[in-house]
PDB file of N, CA and C in Angstrom:
ATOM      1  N   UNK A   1     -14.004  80.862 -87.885  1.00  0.00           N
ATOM      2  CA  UNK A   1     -13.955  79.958 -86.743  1.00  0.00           C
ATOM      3  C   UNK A   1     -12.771  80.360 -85.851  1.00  0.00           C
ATOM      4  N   UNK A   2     -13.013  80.616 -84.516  1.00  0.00           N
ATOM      5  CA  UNK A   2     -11.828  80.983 -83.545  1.00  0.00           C
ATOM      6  C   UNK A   2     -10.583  80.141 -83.479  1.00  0.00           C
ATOM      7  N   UNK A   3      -9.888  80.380 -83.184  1.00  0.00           N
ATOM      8  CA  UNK A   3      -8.718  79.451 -82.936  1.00  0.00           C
ATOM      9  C   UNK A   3      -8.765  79.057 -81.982  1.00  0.00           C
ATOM     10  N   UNK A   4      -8.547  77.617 -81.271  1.00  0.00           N
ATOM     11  CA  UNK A   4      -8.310  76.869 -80.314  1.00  0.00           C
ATOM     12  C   UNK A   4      -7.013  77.887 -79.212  1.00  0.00           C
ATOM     13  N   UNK A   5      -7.696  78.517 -77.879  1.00  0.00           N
ATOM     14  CA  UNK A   5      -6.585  78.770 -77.174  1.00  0.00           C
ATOM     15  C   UNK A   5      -5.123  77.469 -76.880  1.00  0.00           C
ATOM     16  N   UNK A   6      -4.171  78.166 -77.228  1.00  0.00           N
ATOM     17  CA  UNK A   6      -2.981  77.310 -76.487  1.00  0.00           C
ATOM     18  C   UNK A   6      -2.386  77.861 -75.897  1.00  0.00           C
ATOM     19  N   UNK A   7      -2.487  79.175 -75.602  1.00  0.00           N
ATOM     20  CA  UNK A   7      -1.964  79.835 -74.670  1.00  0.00           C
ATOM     21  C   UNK A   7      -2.665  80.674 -73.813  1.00  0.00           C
ATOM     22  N   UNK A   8      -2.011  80.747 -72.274  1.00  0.00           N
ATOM     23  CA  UNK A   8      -3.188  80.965 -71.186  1.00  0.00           C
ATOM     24  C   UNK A   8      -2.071  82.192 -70.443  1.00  0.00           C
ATOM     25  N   UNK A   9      -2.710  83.353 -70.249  1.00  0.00           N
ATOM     26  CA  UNK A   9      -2.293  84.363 -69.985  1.00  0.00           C
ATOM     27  C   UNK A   9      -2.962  84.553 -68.581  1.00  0.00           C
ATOM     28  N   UNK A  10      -2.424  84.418 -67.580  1.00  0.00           N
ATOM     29  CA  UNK A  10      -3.166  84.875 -66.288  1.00  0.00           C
ATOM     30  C   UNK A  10      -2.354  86.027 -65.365  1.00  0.00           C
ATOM     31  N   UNK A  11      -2.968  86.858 -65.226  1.00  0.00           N
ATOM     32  CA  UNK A  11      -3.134  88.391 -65.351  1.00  0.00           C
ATOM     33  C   UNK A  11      -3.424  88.635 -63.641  1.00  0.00           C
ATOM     34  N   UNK A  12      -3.422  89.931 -63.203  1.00  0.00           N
ATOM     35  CA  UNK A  12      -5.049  90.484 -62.472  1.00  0.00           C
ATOM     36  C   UNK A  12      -4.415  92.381 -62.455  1.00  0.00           C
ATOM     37  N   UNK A  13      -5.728  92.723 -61.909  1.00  0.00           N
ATOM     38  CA  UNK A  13      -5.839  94.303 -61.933  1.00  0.00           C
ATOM     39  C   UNK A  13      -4.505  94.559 -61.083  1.00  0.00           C
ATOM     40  N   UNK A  14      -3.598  95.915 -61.686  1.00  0.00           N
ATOM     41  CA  UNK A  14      -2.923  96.291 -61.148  1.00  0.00           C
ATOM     42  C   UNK A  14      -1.609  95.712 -61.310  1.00  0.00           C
ATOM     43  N   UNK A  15      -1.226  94.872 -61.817  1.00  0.00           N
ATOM     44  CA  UNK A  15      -0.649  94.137 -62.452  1.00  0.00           C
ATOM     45  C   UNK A  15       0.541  95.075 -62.918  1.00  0.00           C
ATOM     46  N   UNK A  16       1.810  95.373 -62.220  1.00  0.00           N
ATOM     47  CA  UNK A  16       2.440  96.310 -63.615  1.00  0.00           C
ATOM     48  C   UNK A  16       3.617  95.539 -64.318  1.00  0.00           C
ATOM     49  N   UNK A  17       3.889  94.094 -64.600  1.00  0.00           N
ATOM     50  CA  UNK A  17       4.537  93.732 -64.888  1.00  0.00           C
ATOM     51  C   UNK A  17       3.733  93.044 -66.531  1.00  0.00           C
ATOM     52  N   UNK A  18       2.037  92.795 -66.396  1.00  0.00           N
ATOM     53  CA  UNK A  18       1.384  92.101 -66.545  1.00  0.00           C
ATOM     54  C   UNK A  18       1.129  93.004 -68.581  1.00  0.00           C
ATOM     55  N   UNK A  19       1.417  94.660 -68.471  1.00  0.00           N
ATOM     56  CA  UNK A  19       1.229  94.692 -69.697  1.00  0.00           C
ATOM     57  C   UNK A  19       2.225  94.383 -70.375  1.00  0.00           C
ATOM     58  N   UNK A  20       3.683  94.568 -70.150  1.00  0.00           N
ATOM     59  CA  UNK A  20       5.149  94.406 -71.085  1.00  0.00           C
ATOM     60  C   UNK A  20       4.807  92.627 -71.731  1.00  0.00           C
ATOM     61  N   UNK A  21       4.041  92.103 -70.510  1.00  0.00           N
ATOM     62  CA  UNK A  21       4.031  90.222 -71.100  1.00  0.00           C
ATOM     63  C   UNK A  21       3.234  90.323 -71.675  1.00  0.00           C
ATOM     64  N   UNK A  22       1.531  90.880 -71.829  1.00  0.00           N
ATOM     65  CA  UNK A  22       0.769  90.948 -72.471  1.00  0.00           C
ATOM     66  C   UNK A  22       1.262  91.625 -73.918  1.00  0.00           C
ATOM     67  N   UNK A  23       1.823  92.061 -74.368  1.00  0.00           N
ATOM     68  CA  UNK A  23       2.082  92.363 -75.221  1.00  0.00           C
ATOM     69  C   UNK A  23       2.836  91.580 -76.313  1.00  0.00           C
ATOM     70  N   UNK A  24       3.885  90.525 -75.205  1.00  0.00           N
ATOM     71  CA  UNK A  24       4.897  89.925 -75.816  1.00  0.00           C
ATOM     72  C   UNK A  24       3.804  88.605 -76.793  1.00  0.00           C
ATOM     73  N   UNK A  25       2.976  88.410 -75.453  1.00  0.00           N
ATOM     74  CA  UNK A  25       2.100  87.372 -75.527  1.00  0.00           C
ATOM     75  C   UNK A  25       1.198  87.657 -76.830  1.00  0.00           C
ATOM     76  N   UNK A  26       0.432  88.779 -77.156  1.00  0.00           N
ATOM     77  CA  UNK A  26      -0.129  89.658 -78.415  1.00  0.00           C
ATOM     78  C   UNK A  26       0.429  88.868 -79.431  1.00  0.00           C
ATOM     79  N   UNK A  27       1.298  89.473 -79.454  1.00  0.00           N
ATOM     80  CA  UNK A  27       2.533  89.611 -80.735  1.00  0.00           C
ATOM     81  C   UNK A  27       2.812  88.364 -81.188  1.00  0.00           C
ATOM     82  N   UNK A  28       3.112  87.118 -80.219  1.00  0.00           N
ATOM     83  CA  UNK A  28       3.561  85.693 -80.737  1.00  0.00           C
ATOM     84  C   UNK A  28       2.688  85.388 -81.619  1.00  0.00           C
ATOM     85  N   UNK A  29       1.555  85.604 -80.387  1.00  0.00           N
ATOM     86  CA  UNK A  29       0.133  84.860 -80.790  1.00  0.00           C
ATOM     87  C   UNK A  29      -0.086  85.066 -82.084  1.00  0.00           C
ATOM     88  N   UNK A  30      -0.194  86.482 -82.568  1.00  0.00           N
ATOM     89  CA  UNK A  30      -0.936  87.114 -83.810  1.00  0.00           C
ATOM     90  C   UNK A  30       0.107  86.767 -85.081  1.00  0.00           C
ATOM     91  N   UNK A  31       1.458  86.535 -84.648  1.00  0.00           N
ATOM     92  CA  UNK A  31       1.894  86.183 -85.528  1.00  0.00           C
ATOM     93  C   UNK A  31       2.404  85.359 -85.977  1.00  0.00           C
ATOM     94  N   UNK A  32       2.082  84.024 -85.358  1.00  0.00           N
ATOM     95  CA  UNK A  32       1.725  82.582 -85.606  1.00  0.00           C
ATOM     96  C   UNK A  32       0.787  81.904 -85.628  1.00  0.00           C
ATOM     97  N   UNK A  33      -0.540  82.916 -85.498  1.00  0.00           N
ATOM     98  CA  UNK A  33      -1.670  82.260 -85.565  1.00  0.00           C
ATOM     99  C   UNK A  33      -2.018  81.421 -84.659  1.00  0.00           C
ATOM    100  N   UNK A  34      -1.401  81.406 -83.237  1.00  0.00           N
ATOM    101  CA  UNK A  34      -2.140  80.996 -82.419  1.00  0.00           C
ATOM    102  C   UNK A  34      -2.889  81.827 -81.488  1.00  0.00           C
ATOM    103  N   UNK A  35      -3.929  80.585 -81.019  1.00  0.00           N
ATOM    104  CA  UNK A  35      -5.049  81.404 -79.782  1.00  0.00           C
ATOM    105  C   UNK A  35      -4.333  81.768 -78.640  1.00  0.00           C
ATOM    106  N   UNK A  36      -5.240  82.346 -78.124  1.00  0.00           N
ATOM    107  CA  UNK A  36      -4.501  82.855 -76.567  1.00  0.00           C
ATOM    108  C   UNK A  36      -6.064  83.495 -75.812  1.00  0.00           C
ATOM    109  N   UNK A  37      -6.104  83.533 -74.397  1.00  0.00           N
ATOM    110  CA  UNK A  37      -7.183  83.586 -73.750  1.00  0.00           C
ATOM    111  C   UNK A  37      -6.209  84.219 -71.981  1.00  0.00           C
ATOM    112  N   UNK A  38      -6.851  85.505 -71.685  1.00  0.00           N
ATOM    113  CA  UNK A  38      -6.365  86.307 -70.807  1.00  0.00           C
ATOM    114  C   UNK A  38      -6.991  85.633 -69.542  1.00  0.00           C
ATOM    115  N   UNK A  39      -6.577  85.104 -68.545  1.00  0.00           N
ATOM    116  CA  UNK A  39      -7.758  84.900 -67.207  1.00  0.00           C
ATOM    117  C   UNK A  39      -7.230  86.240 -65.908  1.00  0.00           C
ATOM    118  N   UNK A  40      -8.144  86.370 -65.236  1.00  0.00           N
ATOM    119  CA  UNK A  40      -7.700  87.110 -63.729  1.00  0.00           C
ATOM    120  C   UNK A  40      -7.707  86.495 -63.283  1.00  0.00           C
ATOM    121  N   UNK A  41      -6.743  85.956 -62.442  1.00  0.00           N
ATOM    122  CA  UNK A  41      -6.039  85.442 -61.132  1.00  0.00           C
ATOM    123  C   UNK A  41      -7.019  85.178 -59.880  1.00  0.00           C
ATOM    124  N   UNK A  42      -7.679  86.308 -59.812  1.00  0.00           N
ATOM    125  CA  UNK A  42      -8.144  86.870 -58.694  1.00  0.00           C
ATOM    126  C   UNK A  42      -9.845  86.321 -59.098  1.00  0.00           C
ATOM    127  N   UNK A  43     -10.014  86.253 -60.253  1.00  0.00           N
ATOM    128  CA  UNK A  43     -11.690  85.489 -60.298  1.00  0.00           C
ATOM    129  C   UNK A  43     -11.941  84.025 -60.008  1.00  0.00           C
ATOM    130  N   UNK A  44     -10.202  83.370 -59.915  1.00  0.00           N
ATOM    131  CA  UNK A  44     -10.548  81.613 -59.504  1.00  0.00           C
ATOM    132  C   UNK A  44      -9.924  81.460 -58.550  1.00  0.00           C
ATOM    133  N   UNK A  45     -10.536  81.110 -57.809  1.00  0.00           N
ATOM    134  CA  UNK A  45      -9.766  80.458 -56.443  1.00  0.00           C
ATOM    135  C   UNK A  45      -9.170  79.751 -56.453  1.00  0.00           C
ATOM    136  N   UNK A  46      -8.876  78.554 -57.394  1.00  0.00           N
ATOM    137  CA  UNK A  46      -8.009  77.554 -57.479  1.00  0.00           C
ATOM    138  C   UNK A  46      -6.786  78.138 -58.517  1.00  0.00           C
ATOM    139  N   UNK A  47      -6.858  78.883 -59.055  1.00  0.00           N
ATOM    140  CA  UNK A  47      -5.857  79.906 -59.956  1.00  0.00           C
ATOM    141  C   UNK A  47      -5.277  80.730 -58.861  1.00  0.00           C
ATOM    142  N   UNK A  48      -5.993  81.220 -57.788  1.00  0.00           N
ATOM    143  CA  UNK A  48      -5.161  82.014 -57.346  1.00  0.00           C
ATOM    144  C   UNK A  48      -4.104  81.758 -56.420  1.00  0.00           C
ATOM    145  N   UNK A  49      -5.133  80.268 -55.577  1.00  0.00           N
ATOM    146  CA  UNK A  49      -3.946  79.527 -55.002  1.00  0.00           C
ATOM    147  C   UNK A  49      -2.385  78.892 -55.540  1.00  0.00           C
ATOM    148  N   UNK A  50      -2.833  78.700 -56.711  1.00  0.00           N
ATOM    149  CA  UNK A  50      -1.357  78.254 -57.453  1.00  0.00           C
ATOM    150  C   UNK A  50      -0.286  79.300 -58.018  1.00  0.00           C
ATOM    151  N   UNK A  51      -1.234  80.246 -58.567  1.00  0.00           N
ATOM    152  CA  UNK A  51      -0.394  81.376 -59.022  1.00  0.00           C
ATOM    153  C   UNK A  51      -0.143  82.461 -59.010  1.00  0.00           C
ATOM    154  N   UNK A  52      -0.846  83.114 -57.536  1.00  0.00           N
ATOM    155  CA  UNK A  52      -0.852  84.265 -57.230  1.00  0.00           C
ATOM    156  C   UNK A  52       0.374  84.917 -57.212  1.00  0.00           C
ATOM    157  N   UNK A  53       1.452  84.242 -56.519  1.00  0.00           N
ATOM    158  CA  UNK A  53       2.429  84.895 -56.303  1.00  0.00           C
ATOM    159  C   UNK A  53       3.588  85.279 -57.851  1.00  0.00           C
ATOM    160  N   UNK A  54       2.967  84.497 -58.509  1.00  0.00           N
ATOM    161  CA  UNK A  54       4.030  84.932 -59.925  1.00  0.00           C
ATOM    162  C   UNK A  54       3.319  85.209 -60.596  1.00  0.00           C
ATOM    163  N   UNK A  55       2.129  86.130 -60.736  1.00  0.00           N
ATOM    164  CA  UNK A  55       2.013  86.759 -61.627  1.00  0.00           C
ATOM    165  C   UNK A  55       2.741  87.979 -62.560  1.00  0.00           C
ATOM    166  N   UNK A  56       2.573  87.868 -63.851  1.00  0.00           N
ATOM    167  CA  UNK A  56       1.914  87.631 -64.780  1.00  0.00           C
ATOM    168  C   UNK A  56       1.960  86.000 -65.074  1.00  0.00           C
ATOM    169  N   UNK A  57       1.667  84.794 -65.583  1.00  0.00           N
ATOM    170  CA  UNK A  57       2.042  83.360 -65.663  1.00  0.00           C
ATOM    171  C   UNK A  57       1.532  83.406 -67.145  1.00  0.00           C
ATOM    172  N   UNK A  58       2.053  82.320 -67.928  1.00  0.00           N
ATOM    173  CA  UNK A  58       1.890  82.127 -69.344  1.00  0.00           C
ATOM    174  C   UNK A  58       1.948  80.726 -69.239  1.00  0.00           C
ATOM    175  N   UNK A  59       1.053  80.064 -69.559  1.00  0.00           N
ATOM    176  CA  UNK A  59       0.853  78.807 -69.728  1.00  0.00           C
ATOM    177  C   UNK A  59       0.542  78.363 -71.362  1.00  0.00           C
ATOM    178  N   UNK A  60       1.307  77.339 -71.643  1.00  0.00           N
ATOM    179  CA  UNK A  60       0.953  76.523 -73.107  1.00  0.00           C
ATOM    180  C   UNK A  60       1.024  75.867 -73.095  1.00  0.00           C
ATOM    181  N   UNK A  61      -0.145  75.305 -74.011  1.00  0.00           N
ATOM    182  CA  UNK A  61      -0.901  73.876 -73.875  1.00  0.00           C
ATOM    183  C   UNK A  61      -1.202  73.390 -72.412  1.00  0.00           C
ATOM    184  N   UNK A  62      -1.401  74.567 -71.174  1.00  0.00           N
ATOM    185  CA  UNK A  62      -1.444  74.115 -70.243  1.00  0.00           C
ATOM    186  C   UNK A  62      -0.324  73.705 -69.201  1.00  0.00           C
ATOM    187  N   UNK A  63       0.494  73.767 -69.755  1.00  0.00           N
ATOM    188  CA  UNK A  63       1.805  74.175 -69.062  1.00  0.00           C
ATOM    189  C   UNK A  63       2.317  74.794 -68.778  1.00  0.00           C
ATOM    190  N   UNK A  64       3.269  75.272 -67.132  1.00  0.00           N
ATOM    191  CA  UNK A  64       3.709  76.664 -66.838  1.00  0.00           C
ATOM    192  C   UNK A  64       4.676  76.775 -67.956  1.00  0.00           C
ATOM    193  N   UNK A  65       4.958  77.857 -68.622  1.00  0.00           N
ATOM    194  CA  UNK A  65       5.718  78.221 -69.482  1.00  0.00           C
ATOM    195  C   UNK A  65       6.889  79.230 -68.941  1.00  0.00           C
ATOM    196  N   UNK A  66       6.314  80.505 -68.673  1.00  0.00           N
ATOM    197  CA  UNK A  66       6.833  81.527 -67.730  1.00  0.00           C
ATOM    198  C   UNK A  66       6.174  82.172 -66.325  1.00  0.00           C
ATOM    199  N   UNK A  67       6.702  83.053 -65.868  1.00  0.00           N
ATOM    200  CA  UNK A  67       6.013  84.118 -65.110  1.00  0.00           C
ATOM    201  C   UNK A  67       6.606  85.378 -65.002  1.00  0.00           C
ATOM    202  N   UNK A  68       6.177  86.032 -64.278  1.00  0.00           N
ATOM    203  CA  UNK A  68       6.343  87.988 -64.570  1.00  0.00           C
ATOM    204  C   UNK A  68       7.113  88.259 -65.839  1.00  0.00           C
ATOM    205  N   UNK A  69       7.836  87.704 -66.263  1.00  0.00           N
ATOM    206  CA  UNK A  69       8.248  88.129 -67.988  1.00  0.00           C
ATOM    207  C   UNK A  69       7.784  86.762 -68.701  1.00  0.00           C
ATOM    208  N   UNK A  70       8.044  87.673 -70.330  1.00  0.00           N
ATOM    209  CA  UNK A  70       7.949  86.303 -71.551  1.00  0.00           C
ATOM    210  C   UNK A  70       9.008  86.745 -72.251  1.00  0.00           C
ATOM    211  N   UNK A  71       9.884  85.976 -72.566  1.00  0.00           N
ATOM    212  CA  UNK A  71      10.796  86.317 -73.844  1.00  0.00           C
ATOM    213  C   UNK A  71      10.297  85.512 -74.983  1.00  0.00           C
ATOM    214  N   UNK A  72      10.025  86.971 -75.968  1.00  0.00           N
ATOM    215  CA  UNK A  72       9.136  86.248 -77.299  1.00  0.00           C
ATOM    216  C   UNK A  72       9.823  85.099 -77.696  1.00  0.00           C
ATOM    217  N   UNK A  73      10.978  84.963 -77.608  1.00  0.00           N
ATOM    218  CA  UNK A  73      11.989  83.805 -78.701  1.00  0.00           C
ATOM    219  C   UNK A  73      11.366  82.664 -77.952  1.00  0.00           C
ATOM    220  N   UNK A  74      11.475  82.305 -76.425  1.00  0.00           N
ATOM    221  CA  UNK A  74      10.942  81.266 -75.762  1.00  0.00           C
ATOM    222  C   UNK A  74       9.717  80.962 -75.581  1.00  0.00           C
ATOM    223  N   UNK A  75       9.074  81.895 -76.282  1.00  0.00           N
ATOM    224  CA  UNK A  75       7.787  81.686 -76.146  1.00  0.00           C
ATOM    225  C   UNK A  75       7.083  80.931 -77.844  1.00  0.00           C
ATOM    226  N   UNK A  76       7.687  81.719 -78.508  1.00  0.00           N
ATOM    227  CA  UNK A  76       8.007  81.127 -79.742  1.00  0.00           C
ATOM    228  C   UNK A  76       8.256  79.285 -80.216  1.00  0.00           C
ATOM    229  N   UNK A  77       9.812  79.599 -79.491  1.00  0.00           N
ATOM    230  CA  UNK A  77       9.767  77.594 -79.436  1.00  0.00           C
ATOM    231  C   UNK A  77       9.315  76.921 -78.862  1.00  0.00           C
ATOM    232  N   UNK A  78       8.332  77.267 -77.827  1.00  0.00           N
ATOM    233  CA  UNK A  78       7.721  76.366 -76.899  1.00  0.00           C
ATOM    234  C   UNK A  78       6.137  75.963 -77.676  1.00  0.00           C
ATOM    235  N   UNK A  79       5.769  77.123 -78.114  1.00  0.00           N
ATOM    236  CA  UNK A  79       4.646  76.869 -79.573  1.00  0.00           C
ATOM    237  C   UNK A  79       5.378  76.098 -80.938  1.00  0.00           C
ATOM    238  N   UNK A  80       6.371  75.937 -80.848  1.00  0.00           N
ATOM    239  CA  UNK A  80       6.581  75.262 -82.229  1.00  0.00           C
ATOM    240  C   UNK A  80       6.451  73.470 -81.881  1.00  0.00           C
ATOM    241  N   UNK A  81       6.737  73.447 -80.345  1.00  0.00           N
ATOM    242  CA  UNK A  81       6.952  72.148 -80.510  1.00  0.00           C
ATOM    243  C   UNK A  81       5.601  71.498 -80.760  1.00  0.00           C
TER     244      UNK A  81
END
């Protein structure tokens, strides 16, 4: 059974800030066992209006968390709570 995303990775092509976070984002995820779910920016219009300009964005539980970087540690305690 999948894991429930709690973390929301929004991305788009060309992106070069977008793999160093994707990665950070990988790594938490896989090794706390939480979900995570990648979106493009650029496929929602209402995504892109809010967050175009800071991409990469990391959202948990739906909340802005970061943008163009993640520092694993903060990304870490923000899943623990």
């Amino acid at each position: 059974m999948p894991v429930p995303a709690r973390i929301t990775f929004i991305t788009r092509s060309g992106c070069h800030l977008c793999e160093p976070a994707r990665e950070v984002v990988r790594r938490v995820a896989d090794q706390t066992g939480q979900g995570w779910v990648e979106v493009n920016v650029d496929d929602d219009p209402e995504l892109l209006a809010q967050w175009s300009d800071l991409v990469p964005v990391t959202l948990v539980d739906g909340e802005h968390h970061a943008h163009w970087r993640v520092e694993e540690a903060a990304l870490r305690a923000a899943l623990a709570r």
